[in-house]
Protein backbone atom coordinates (compact mmCIF):
# COMPACT_ATOMS: atom_id res chain seq x y z
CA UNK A 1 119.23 202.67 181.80
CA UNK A 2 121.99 200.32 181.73
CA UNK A 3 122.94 198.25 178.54
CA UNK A 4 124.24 194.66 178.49
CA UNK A 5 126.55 193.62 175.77
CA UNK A 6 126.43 189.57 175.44
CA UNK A 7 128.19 187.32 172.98
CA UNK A 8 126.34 184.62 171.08
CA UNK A 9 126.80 181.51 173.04
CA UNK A 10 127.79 179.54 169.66
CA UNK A 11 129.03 180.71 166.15
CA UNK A 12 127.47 179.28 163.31
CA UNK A 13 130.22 177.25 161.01
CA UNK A 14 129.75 177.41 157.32
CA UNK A 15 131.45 175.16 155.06
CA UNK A 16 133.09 176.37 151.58
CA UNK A 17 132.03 173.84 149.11
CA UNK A 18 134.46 173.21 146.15
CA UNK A 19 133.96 173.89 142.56
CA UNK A 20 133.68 170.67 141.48
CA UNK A 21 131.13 169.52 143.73
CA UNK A 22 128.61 172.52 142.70
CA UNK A 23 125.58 170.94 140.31
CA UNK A 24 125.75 173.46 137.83
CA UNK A 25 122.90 172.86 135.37
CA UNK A 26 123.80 174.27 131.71
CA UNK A 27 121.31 176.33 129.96
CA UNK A 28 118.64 175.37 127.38
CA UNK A 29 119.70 176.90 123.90
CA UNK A 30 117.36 178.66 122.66
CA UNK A 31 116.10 176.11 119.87
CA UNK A 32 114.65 174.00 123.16
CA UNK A 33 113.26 177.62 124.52
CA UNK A 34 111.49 178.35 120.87
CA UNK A 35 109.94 174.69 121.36
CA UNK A 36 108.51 174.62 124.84
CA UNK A 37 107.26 178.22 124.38
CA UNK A 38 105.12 176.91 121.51
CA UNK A 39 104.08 173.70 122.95
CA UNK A 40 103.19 176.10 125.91
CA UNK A 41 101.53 178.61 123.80
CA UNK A 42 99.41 175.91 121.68
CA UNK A 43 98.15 174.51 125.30
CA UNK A 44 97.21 177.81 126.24
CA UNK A 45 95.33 178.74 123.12
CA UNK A 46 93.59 175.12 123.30
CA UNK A 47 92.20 175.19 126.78
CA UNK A 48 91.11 179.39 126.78
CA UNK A 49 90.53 180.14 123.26
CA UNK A 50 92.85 182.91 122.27
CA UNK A 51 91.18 185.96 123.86
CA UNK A 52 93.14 185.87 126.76
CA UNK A 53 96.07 187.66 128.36
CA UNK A 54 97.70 184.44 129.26
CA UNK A 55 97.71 183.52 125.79
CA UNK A 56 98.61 186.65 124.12
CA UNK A 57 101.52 186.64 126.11
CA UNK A 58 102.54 183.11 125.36
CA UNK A 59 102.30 184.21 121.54
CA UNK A 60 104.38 187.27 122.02
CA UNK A 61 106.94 185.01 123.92
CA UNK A 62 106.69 182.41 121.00
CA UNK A 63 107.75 185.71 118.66
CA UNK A 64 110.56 187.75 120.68
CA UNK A 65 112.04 183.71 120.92
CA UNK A 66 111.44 183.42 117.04
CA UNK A 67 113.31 186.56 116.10
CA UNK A 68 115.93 185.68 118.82
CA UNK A 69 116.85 182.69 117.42
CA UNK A 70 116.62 184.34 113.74
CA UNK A 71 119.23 186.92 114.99
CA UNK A 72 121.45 184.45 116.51
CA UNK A 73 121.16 182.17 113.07
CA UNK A 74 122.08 185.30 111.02
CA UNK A 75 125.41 185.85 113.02
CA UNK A 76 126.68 182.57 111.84
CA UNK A 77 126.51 183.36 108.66
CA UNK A 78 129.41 184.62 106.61
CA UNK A 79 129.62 188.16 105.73
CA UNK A 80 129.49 187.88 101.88
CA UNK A 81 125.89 185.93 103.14
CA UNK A 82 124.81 188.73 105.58
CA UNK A 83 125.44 191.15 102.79
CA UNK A 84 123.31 189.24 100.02
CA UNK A 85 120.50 188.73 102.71
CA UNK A 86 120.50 192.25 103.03
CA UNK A 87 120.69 192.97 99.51
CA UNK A 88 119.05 190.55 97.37
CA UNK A 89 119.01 192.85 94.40
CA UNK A 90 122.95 193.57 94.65
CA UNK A 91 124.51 191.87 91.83
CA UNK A 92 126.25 189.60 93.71
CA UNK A 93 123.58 188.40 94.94
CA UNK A 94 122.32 187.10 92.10
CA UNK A 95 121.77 182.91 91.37
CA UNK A 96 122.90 181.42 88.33
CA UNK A 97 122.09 177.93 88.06
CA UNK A 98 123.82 175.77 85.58
C-alpha cells in the first residue's frame, strides 16, 4: 500500500477584523427582560388558556425575572436600608412622622 502526502493547492486567508469595527450589541437590563417576559407570558395565557406547559413556563420565567430584579434593586440600597428591610421591628426601623 503506498501513501501519497499532497498539499492543499490554496490556503484559505482569514482576515483579523479590528475592535472597533465589531457590532457589539449591549444587553437588555433586566427591567426590559421583566417586560417582554410578561407581555410574552400574557400572550401565552390568552391564546392556550393557562393549562399548558408553554405557559407555566412563561409564568415561572415572569417570577425567577421578578425576584431577579428584586435582588438586584435591594443591592442598591444602603446598608442602614438593607438592615431595616430585614428588620422592620428593630428600633431603628421605626417611622416617626412629624
Amino acid at each position: 500500500m503506498v501513501y501519497i502526502a499532497t498539499a492543499p493547492t490554496s490556503t484559505p486567508q482569514t482576515t483579523a477584523t479590528p475592535v472597533a469595527e465589531v457590532n457589539i450589541q449591549a444587553r437588555p437590563s433586566l427591567q426590559t427582560r421583566l417586560e417582554a417576559a410578561l407581555e410574552h407570558a400574557r400572550r401565552l395565557t390568552t391564546m392556550y388558556g393557562s393549562d399548558t406547559i408553554d405557559v407555566a413556563i412563561a409564568w415561572e420565567t415572569v417570577g425567577e425575572l421578578q425576584k431577579a430584579d428584586q435582588a438586584q434593586r435591594q443591592t442598591h440600597l444602603s446598608a442602614f436600608a438593607r438592615y431595616c428591610a430585614a428588620n422592620p421591628d428593630a428600633p431603628e426601623a421605626r417611622i416617626y412622622c412629624d
